[in-house]
N, C-alpha and C. Protein backbone atom coordinates (compact mmCIF):
# COMPACT_ATOMS: atom_id res chain seq x y z
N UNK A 1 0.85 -1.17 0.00
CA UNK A 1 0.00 0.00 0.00
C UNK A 1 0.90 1.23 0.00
N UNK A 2 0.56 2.07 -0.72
CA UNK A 2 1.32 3.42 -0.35
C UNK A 2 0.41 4.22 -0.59
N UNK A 3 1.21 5.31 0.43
CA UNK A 3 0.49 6.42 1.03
C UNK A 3 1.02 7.94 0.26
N UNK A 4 -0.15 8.89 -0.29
CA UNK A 4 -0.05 9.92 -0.44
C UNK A 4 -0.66 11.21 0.33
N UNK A 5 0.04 11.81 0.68
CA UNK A 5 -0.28 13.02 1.86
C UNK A 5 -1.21 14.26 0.71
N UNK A 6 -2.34 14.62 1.10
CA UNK A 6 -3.34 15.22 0.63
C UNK A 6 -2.63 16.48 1.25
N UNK A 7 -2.98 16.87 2.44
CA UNK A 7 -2.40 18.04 3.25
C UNK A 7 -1.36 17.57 4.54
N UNK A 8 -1.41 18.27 5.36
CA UNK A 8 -0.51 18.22 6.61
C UNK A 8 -1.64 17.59 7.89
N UNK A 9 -3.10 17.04 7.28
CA UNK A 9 -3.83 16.54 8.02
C UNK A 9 -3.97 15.42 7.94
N UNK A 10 -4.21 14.71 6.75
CA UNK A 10 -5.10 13.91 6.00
C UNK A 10 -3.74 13.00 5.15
N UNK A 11 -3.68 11.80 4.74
CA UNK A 11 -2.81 11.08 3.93
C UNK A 11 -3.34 9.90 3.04
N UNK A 12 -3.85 9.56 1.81
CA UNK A 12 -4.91 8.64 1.66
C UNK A 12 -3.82 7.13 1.25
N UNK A 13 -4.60 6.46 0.86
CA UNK A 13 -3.79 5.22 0.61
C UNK A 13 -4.26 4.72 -0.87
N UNK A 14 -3.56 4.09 -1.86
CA UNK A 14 -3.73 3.63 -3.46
C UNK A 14 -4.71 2.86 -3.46
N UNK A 15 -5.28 2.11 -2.71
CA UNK A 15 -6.00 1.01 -2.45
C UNK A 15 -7.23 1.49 -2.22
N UNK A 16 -7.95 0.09 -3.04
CA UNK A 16 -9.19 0.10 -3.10
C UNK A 16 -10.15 -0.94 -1.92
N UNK A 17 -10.82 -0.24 -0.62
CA UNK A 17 -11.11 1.11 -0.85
C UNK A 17 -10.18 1.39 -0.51
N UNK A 18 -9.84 3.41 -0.52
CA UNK A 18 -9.29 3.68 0.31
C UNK A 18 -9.20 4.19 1.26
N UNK A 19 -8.15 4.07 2.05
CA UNK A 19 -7.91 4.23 3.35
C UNK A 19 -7.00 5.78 3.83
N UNK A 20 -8.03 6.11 4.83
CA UNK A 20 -6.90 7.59 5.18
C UNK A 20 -6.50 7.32 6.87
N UNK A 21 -5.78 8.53 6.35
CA UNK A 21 -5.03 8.75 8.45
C UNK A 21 -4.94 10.12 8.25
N UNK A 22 -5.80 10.14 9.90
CA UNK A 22 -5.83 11.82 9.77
C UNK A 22 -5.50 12.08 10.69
N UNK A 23 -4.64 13.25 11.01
CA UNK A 23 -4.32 13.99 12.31
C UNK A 23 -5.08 15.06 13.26
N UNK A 24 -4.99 14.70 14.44
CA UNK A 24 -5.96 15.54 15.36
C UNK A 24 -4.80 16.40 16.22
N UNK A 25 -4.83 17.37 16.18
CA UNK A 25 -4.11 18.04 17.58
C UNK A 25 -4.63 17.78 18.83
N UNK A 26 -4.71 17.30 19.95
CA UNK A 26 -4.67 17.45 21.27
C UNK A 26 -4.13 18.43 21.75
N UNK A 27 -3.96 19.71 22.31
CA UNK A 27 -3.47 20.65 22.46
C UNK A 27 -1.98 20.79 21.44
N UNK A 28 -0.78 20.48 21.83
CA UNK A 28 0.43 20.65 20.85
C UNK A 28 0.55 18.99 21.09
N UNK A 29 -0.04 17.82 21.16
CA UNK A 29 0.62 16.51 20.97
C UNK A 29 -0.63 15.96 19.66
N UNK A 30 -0.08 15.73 18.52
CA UNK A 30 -0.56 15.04 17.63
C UNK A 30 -1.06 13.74 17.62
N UNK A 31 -2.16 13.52 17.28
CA UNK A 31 -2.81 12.10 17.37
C UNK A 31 -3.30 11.45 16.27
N UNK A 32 -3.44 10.05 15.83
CA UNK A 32 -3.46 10.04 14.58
C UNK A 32 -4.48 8.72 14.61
N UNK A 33 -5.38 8.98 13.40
CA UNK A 33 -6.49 8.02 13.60
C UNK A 33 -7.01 7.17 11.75
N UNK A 34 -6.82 5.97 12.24
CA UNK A 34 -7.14 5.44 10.56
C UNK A 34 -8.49 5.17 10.09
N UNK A 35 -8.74 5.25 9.10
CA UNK A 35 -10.29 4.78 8.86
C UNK A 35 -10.79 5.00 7.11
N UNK A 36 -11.77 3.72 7.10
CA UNK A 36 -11.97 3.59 5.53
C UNK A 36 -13.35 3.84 5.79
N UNK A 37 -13.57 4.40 4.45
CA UNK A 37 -15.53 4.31 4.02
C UNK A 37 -16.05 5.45 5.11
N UNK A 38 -15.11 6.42 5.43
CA UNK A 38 -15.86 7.48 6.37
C UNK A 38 -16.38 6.68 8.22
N UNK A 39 -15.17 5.48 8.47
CA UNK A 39 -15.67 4.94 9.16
C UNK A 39 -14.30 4.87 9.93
N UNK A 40 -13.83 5.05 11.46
CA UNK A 40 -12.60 5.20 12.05
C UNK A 40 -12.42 3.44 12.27
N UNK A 41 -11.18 2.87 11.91
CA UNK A 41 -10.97 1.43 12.53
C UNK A 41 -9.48 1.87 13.64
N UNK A 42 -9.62 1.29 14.77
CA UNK A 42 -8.46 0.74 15.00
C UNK A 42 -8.81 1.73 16.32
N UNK A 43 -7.31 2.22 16.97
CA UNK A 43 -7.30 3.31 17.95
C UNK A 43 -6.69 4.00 17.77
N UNK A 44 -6.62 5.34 18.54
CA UNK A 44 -5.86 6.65 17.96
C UNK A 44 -4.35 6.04 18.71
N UNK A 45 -3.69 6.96 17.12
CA UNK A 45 -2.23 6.12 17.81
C UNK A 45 -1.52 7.43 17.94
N UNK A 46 -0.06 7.61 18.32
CA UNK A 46 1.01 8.42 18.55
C UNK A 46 1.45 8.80 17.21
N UNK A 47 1.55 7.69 16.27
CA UNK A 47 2.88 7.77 15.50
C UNK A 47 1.95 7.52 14.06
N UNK A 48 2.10 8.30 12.99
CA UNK A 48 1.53 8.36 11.55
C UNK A 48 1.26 6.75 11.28
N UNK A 49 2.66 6.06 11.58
CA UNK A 49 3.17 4.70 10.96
C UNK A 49 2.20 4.14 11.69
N UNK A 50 1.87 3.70 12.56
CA UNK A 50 1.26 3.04 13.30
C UNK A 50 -0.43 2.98 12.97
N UNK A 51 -0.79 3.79 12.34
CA UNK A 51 -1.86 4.31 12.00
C UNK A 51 -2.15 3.33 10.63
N UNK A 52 -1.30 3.71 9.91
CA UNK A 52 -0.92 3.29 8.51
C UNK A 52 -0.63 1.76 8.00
N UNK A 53 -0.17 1.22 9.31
CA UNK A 53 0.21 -0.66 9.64
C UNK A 53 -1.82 -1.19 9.85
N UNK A 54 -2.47 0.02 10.73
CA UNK A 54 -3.80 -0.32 11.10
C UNK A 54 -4.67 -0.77 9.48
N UNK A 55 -3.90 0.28 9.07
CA UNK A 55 -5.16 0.10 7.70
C UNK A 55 -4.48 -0.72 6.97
N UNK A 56 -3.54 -1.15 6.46
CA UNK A 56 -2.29 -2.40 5.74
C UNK A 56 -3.15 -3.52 6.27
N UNK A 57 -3.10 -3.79 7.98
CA UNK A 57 -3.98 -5.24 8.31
C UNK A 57 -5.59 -4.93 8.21
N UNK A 58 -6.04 -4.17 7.97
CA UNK A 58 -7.45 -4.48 7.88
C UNK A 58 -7.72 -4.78 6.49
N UNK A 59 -6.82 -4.38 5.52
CA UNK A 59 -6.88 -4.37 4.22
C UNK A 59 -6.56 -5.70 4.10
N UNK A 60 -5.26 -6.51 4.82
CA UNK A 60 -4.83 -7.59 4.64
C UNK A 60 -6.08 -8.68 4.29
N UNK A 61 -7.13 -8.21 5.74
CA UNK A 61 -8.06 -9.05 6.71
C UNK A 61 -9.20 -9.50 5.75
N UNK A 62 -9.79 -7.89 5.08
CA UNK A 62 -11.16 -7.70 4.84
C UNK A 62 -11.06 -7.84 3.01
N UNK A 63 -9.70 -7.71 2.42
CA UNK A 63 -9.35 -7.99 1.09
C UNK A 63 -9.94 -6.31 0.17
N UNK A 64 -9.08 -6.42 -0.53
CA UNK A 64 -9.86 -5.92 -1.98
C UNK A 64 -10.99 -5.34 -2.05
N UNK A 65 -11.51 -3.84 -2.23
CA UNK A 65 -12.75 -3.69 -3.02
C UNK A 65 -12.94 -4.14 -4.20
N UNK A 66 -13.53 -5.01 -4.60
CA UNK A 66 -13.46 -5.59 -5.89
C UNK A 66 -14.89 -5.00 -6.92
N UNK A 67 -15.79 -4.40 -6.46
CA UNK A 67 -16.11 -3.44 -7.01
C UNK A 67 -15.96 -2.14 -7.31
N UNK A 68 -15.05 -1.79 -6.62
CA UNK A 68 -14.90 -0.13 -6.70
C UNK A 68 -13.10 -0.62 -7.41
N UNK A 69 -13.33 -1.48 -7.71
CA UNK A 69 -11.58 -1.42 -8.48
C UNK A 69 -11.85 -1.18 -10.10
């Protein structure tokens, strides 16, 4: 999967569907949250990467949009 950064918020993924990670400020500590179909999976993590491994295994899990490809 690879990832392209939209803005300094948001990063989507090539894959169908796809998958984003978006960043939340908490006051000045950044938090980062993955989610496909307008739908959050996983938990808010620390680290971009970590975010990004979330949506890699759900993609692994749940396979292919094979209609929207």
């Amino acid at each position: 999967m690879k990832w392209a950064k939209q803005s300094e918020h948001v990063a989507f993924s090539d894959s169908k569907p796809v998958y984003k990670v978006a960043r939340f400020m908490d006051g000045s500590k950044a938090n980062y949250r993955a989610s496909v179909r307008g739908e959050f999976i996983g938990q808010v993590c620390d680290d971009p990467k970590e975010a990004q491994a979330i949506c890699e295994r759900h993609l692994m899990i749940m396979g292919e949009d094979k209609e929207a490809a």
